[in-house]
PDB file of N, CA and C in Angstrom:
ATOM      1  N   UNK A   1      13.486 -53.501  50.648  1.00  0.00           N
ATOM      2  CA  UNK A   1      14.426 -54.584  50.447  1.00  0.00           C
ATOM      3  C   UNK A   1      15.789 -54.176  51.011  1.00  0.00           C
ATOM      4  N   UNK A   2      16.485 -55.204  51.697  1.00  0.00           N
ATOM      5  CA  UNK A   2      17.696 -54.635  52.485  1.00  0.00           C
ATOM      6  C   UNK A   2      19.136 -54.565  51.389  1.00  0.00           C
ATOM      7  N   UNK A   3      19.738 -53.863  51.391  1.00  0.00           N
ATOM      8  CA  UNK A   3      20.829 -53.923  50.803  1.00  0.00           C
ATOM      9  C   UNK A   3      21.252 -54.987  50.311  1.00  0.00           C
ATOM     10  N   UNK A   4      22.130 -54.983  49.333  1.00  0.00           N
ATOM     11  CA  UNK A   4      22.881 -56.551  49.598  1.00  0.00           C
ATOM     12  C   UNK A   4      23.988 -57.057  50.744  1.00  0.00           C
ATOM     13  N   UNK A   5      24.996 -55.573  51.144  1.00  0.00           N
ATOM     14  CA  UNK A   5      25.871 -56.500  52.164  1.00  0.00           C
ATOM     15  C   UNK A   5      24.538 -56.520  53.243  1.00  0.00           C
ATOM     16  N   UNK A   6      23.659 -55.747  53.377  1.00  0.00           N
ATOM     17  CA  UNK A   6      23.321 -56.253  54.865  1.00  0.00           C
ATOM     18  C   UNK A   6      22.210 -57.689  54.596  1.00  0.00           C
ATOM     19  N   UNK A   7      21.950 -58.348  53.667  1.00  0.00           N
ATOM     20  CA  UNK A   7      21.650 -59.313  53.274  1.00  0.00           C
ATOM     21  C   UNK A   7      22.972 -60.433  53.614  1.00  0.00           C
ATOM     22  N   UNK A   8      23.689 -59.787  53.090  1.00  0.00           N
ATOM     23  CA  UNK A   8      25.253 -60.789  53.147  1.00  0.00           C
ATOM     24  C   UNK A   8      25.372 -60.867  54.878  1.00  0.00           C
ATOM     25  N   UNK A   9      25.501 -59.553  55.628  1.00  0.00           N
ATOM     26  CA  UNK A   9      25.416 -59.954  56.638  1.00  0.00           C
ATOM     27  C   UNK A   9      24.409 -60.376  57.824  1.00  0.00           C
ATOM     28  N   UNK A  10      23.520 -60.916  56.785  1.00  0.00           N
ATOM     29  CA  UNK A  10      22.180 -61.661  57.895  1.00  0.00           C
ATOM     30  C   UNK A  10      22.609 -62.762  57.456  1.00  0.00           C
ATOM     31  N   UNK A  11      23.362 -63.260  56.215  1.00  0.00           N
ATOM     32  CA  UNK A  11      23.265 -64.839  56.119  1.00  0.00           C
ATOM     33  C   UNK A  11      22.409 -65.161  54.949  1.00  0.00           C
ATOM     34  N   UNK A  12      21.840 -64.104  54.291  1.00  0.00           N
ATOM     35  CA  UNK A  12      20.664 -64.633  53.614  1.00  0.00           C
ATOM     36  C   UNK A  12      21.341 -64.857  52.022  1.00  0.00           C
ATOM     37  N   UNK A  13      22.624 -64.297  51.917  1.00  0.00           N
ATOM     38  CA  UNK A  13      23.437 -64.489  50.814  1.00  0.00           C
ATOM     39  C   UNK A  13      24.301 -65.174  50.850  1.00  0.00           C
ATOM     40  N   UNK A  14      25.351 -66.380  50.216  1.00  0.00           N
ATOM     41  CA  UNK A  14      26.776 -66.542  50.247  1.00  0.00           C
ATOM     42  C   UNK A  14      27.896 -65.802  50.181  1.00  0.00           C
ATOM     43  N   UNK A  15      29.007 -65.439  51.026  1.00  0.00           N
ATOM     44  CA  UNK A  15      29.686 -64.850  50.705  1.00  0.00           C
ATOM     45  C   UNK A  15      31.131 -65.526  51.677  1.00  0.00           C
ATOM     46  N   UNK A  16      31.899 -65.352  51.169  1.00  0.00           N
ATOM     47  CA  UNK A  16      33.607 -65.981  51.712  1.00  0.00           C
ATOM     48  C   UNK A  16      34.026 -64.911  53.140  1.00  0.00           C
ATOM     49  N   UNK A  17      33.484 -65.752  54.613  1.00  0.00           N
ATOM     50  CA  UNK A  17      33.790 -64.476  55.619  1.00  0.00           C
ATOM     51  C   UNK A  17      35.199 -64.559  55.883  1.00  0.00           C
ATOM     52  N   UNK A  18      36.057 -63.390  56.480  1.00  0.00           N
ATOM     53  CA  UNK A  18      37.139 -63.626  56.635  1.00  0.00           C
ATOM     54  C   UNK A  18      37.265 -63.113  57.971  1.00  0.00           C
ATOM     55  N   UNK A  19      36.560 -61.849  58.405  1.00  0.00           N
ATOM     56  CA  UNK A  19      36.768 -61.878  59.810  1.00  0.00           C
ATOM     57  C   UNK A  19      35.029 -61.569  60.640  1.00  0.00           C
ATOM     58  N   UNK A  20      34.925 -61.253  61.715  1.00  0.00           N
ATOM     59  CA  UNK A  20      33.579 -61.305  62.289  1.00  0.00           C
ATOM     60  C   UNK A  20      33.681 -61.107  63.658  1.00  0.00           C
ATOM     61  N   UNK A  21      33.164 -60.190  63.860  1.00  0.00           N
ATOM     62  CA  UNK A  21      32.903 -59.813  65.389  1.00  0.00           C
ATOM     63  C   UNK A  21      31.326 -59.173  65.918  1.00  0.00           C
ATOM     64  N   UNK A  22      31.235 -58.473  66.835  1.00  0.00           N
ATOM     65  CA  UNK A  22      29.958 -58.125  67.487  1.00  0.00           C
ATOM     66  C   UNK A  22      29.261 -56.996  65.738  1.00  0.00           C
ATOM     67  N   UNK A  23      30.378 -56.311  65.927  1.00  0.00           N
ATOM     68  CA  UNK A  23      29.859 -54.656  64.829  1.00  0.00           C
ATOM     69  C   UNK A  23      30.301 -55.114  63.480  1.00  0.00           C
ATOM     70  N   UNK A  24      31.009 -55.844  63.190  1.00  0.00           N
ATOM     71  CA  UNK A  24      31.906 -55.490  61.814  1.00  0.00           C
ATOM     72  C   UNK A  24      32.201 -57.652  61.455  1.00  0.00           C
ATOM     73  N   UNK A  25      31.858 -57.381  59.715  1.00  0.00           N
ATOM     74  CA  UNK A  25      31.826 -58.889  58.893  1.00  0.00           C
ATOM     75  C   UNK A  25      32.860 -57.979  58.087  1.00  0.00           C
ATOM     76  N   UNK A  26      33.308 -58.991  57.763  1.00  0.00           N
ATOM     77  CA  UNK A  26      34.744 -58.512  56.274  1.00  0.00           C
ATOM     78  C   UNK A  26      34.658 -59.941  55.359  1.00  0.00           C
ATOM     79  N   UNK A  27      34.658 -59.681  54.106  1.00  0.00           N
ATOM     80  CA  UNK A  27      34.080 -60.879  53.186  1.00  0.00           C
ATOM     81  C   UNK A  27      35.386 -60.576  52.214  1.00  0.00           C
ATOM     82  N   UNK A  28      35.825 -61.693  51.775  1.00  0.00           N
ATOM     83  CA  UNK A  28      36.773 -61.698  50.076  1.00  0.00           C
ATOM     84  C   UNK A  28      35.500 -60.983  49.250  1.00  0.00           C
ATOM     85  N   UNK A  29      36.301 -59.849  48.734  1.00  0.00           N
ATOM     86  CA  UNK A  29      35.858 -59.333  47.345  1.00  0.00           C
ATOM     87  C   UNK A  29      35.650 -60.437  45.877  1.00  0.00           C
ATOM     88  N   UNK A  30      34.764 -60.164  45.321  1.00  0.00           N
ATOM     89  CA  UNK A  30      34.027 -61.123  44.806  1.00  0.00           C
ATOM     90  C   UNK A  30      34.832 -60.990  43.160  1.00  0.00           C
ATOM     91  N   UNK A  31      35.151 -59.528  42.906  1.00  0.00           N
ATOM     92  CA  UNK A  31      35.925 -59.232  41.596  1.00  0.00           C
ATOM     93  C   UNK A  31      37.379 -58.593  42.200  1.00  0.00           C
ATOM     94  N   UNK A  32      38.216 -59.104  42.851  1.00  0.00           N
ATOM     95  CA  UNK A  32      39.497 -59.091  43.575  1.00  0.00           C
ATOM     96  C   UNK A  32      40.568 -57.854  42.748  1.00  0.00           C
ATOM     97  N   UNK A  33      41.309 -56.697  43.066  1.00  0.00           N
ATOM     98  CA  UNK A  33      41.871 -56.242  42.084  1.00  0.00           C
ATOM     99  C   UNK A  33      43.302 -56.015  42.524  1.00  0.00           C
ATOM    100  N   UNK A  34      43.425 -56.633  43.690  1.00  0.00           N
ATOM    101  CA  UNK A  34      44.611 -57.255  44.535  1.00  0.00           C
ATOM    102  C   UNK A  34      45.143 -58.979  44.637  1.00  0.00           C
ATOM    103  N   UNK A  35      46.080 -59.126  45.175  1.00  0.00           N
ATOM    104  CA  UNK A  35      46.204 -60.524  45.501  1.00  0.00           C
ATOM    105  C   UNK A  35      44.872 -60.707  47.058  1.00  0.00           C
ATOM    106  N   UNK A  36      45.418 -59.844  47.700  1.00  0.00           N
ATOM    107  CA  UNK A  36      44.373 -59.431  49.028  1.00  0.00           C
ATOM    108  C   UNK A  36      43.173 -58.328  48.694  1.00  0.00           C
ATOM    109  N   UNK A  37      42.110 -58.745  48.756  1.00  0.00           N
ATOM    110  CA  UNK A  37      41.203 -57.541  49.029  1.00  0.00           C
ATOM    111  C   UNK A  37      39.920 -58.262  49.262  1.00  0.00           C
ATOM    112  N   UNK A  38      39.735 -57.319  50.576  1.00  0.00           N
ATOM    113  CA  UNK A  38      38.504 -57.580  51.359  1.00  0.00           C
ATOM    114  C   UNK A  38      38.208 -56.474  51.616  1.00  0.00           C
ATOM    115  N   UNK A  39      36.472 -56.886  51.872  1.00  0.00           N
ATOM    116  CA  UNK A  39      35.308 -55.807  52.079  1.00  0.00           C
ATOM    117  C   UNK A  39      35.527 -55.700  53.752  1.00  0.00           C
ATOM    118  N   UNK A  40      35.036 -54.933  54.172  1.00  0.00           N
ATOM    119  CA  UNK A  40      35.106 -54.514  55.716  1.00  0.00           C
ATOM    120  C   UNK A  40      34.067 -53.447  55.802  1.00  0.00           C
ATOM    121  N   UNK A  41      33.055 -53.717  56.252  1.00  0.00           N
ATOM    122  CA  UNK A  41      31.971 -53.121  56.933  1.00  0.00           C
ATOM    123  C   UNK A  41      31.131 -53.497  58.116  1.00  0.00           C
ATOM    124  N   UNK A  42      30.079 -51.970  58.468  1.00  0.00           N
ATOM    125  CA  UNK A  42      29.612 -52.270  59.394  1.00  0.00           C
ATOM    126  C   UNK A  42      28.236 -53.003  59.000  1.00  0.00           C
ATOM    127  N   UNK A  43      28.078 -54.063  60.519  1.00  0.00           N
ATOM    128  CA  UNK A  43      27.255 -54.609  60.362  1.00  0.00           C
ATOM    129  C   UNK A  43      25.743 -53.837  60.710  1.00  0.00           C
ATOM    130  N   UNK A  44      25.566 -53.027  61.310  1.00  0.00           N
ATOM    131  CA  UNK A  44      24.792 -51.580  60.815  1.00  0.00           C
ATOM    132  C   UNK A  44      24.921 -50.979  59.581  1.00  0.00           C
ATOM    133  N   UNK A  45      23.321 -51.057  59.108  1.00  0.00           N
ATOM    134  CA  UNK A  45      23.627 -50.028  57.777  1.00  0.00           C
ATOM    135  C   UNK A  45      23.381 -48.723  57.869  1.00  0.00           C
ATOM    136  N   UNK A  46      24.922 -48.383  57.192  1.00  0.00           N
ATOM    137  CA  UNK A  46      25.734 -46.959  56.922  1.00  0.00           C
ATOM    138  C   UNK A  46      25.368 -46.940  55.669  1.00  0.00           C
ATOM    139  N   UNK A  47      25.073 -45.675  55.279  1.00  0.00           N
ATOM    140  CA  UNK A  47      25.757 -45.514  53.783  1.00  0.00           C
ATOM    141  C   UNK A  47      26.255 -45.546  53.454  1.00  0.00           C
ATOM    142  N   UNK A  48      26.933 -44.108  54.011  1.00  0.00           N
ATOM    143  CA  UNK A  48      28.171 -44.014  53.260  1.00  0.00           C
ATOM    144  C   UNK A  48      29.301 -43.439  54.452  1.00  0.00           C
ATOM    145  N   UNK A  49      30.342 -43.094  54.515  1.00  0.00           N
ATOM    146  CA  UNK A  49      31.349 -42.465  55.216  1.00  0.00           C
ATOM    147  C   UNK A  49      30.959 -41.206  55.861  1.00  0.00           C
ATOM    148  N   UNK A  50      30.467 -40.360  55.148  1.00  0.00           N
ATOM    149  CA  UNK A  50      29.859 -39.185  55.117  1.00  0.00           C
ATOM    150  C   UNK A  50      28.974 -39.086  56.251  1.00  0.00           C
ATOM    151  N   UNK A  51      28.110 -40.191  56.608  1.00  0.00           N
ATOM    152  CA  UNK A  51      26.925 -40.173  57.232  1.00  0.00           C
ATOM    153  C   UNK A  51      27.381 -39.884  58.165  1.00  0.00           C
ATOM    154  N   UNK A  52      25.908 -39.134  59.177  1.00  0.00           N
ATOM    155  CA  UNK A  52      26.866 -38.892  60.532  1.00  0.00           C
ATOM    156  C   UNK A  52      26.685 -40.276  61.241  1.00  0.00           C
ATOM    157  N   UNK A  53      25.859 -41.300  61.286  1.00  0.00           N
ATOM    158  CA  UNK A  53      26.293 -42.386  62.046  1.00  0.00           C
ATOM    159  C   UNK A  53      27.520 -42.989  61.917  1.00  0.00           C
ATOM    160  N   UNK A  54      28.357 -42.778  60.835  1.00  0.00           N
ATOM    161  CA  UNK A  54      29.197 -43.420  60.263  1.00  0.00           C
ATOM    162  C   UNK A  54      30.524 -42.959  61.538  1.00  0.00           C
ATOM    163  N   UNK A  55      30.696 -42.141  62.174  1.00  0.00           N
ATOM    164  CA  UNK A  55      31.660 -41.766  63.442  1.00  0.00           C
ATOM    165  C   UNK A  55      31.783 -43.194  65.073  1.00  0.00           C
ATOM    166  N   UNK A  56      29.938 -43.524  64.788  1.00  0.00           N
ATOM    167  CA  UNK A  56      30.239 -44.673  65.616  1.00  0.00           C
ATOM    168  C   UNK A  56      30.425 -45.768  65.357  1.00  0.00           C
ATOM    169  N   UNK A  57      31.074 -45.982  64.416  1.00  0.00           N
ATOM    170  CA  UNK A  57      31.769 -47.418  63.722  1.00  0.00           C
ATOM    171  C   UNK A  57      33.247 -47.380  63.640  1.00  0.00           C
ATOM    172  N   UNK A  58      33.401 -46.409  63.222  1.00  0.00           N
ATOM    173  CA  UNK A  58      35.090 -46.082  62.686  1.00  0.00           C
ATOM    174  C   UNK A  58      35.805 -47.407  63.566  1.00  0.00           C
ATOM    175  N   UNK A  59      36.073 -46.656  64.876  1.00  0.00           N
ATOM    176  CA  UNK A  59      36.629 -47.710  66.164  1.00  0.00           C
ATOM    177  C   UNK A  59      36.930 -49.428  65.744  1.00  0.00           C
ATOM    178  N   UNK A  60      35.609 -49.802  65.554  1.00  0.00           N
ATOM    179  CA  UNK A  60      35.227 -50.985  65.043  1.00  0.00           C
ATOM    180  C   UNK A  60      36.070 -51.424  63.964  1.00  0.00           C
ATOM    181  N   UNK A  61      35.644 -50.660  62.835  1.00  0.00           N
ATOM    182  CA  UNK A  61      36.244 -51.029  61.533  1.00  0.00           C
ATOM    183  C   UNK A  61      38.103 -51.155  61.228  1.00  0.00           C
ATOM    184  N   UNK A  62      38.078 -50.193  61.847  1.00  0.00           N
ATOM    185  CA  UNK A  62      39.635 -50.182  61.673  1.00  0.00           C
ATOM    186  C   UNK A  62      40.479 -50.661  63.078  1.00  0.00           C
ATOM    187  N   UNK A  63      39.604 -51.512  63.702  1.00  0.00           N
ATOM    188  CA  UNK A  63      40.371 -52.621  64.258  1.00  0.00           C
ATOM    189  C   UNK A  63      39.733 -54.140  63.895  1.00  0.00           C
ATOM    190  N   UNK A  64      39.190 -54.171  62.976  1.00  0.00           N
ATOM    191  CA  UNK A  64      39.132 -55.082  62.155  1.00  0.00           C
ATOM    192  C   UNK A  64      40.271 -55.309  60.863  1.00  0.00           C
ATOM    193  N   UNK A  65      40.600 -54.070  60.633  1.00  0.00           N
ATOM    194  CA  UNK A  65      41.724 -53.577  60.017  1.00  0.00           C
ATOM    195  C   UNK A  65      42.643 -54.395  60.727  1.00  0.00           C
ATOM    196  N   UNK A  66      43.311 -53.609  61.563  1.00  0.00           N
ATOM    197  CA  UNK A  66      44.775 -53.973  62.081  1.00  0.00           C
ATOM    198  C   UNK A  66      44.711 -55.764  62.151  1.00  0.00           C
ATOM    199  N   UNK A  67      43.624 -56.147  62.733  1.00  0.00           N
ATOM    200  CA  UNK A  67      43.341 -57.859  63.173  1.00  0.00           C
ATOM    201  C   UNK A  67      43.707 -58.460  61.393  1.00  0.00           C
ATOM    202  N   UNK A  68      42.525 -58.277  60.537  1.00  0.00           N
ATOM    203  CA  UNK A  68      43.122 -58.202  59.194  1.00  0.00           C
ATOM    204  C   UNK A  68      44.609 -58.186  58.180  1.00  0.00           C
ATOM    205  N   UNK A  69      45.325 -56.746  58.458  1.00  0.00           N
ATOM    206  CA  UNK A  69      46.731 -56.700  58.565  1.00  0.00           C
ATOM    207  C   UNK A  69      47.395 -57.694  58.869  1.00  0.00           C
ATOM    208  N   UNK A  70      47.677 -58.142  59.835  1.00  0.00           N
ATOM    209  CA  UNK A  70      47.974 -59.307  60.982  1.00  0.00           C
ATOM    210  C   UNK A  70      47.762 -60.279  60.187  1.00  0.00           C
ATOM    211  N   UNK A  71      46.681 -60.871  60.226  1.00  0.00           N
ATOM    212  CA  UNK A  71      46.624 -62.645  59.589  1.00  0.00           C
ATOM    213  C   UNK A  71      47.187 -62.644  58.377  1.00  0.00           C
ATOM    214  N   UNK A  72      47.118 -61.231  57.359  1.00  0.00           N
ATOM    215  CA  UNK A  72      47.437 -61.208  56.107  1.00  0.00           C
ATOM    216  C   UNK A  72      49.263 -61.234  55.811  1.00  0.00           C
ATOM    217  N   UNK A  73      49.594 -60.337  56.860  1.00  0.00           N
ATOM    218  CA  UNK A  73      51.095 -60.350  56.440  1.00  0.00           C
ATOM    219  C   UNK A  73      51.146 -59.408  55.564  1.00  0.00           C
ATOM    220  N   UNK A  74      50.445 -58.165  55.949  1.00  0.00           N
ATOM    221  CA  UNK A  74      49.935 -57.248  54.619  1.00  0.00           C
ATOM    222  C   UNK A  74      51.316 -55.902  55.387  1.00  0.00           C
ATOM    223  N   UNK A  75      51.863 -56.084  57.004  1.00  0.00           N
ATOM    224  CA  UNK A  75      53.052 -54.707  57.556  1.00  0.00           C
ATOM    225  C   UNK A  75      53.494 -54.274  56.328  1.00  0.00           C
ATOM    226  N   UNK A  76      54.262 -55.217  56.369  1.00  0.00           N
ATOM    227  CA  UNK A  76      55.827 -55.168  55.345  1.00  0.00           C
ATOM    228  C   UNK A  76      55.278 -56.245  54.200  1.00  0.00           C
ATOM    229  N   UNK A  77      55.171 -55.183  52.788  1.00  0.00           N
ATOM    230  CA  UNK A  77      55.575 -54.277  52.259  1.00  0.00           C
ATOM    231  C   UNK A  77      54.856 -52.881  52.458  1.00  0.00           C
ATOM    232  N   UNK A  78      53.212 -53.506  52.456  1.00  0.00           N
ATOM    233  CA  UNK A  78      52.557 -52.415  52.936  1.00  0.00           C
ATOM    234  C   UNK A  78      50.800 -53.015  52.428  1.00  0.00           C
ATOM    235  N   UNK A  79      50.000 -51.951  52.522  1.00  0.00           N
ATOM    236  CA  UNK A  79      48.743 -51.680  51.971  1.00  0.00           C
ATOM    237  C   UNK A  79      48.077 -50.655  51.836  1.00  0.00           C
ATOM    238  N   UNK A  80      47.225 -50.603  51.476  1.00  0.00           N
ATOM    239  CA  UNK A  80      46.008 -49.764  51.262  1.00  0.00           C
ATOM    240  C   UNK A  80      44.661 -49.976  51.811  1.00  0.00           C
ATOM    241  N   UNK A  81      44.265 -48.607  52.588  1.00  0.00           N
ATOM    242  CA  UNK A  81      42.561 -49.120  52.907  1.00  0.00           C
ATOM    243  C   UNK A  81      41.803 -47.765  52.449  1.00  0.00           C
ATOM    244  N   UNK A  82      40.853 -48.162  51.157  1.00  0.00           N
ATOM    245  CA  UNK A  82      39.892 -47.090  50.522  1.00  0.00           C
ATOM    246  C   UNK A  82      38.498 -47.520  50.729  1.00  0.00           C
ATOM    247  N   UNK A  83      38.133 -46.642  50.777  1.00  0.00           N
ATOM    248  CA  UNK A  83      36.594 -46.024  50.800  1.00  0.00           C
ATOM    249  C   UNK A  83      35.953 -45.303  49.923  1.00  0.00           C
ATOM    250  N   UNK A  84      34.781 -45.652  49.403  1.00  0.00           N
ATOM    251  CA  UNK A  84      34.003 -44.857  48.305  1.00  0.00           C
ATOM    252  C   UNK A  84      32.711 -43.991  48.663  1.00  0.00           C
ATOM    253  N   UNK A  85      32.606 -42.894  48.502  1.00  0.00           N
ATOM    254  CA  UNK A  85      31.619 -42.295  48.617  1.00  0.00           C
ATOM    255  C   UNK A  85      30.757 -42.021  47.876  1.00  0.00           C
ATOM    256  N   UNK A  86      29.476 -42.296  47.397  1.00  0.00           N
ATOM    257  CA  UNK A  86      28.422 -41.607  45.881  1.00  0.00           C
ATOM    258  C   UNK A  86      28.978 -41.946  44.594  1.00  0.00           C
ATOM    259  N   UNK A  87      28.254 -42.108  43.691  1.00  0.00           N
ATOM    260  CA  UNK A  87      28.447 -42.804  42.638  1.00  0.00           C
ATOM    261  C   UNK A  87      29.587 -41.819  42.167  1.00  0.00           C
ATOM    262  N   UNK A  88      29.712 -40.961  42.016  1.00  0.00           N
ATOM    263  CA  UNK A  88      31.101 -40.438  41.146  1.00  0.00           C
ATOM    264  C   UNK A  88      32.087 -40.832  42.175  1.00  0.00           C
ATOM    265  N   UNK A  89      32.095 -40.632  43.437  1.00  0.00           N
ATOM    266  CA  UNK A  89      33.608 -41.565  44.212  1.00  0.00           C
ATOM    267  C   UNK A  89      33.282 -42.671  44.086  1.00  0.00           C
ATOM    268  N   UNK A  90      32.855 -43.335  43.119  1.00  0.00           N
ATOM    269  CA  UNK A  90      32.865 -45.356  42.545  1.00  0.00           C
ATOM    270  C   UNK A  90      32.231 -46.155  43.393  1.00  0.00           C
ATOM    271  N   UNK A  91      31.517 -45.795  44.605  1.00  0.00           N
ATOM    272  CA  UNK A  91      31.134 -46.639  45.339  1.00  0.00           C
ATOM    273  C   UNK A  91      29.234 -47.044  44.873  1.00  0.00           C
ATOM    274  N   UNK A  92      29.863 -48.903  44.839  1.00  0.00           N
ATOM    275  CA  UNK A  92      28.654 -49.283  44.028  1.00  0.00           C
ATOM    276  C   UNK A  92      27.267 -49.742  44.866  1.00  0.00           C
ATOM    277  N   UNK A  93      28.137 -50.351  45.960  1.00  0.00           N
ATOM    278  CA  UNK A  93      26.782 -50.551  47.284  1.00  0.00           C
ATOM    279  C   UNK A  93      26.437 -49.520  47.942  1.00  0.00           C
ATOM    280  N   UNK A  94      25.809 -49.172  48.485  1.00  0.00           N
ATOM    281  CA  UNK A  94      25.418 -47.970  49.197  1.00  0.00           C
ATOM    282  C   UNK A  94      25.268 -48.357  50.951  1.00  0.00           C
ATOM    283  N   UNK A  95      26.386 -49.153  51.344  1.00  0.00           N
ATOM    284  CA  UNK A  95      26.593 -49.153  52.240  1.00  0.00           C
ATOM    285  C   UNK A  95      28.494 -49.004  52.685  1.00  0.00           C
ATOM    286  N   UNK A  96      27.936 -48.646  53.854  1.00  0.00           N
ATOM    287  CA  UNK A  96      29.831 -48.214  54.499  1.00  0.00           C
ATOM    288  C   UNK A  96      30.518 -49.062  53.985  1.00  0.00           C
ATOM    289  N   UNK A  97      31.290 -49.231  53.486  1.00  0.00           N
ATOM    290  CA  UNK A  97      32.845 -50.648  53.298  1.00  0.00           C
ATOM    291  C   UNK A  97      33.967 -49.953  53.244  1.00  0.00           C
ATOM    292  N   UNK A  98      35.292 -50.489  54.044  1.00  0.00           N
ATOM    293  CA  UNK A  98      36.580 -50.337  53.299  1.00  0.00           C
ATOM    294  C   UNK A  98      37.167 -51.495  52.641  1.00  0.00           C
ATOM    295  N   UNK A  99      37.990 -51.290  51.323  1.00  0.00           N
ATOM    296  CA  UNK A  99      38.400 -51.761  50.926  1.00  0.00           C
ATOM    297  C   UNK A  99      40.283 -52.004  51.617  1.00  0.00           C
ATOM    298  N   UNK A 100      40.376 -52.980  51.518  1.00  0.00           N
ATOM    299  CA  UNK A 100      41.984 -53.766  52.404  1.00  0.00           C
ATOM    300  C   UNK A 100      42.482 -54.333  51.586  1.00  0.00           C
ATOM    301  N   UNK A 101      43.512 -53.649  50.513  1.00  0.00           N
ATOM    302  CA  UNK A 101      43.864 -53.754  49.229  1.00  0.00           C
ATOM    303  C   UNK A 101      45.509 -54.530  49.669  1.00  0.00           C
ATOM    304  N   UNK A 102      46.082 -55.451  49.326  1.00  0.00           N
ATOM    305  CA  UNK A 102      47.541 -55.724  49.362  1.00  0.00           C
ATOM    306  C   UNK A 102      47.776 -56.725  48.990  1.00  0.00           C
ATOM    307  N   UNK A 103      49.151 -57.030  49.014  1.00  0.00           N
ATOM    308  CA  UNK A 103      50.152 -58.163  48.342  1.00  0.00           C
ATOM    309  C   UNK A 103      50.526 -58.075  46.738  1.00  0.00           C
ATOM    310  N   UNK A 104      50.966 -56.955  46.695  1.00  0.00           N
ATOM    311  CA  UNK A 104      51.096 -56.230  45.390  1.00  0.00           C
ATOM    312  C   UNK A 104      51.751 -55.030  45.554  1.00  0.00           C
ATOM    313  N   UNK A 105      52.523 -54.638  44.895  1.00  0.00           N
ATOM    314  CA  UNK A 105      52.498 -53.383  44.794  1.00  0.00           C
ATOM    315  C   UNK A 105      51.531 -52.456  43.985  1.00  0.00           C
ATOM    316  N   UNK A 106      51.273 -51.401  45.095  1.00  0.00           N
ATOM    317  CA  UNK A 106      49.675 -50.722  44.271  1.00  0.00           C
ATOM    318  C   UNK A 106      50.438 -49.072  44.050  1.00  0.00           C
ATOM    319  N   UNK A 107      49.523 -49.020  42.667  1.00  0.00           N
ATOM    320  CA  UNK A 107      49.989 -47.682  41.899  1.00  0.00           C
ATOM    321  C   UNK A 107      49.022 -46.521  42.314  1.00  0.00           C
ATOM    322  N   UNK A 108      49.706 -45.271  41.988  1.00  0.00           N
ATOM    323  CA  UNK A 108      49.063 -43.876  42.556  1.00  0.00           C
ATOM    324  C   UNK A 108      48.789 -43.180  41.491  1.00  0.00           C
ATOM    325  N   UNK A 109      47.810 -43.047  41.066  1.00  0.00           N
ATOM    326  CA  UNK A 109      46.242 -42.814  41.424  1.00  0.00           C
ATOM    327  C   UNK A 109      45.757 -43.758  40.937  1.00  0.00           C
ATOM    328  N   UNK A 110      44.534 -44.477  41.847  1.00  0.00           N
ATOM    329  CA  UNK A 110      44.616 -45.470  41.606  1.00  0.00           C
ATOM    330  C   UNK A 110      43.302 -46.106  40.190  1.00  0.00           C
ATOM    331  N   UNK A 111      42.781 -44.671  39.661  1.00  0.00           N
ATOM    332  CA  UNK A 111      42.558 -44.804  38.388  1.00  0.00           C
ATOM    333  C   UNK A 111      41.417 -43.464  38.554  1.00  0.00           C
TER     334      UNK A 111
END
């Protein structure tokens, strides 16, 4: 059975897209803990960060980022982009995502 984002990104799920290109879907987070926060992954399934496929995405992802940034108005004041690795680094899907946290001011550490 395929993951859920890579379910999300065949279409076979609903989810709110926000950006989309050849490699990389970015969806509104479904339990939001920002004014802004979106998922950003590859549309290849990664695990996790760690993986070694995970080097030929980067590129991708974090110019989905900056494009992201941009529409959001997220420069000035600022943001955050996290990543979870294995269940003790909190990450609940077991696929690649960053999180694109802003329009808030966000506190250090962030729990």
């Amino acid at each position: 059975m395929p993951c859920l984002f890579c379910r999300i990104i065949a279409k076979e799920l609903p989810a709110k897209v926000l950006y989309e290109d050849d490699y990389v879907l970015a969806i509104a987070d479904i339990n939001p803990v920002a004014p802004v926060h979106i998922l950003i992954m590859p549309k290849k399934h990664i695990a996790r960060i760690d993986s070694p496929e995970a080097i030929d995405c980067t590129s991708a992802l974090f110019s989905a980022v900056k494009q992201l940034v941009a529409l959001h108005n997220l420069s000035d004041p600022g943001f955050r982009v996290v990543t979870n690795a294995g269940h003790a680094g909190g990450q609940s899907v077991d696929h690649l995502h960053l999180h694109l946290l802003g329009g808030r001011q966000l506190t250090w550490p962030p729990g």
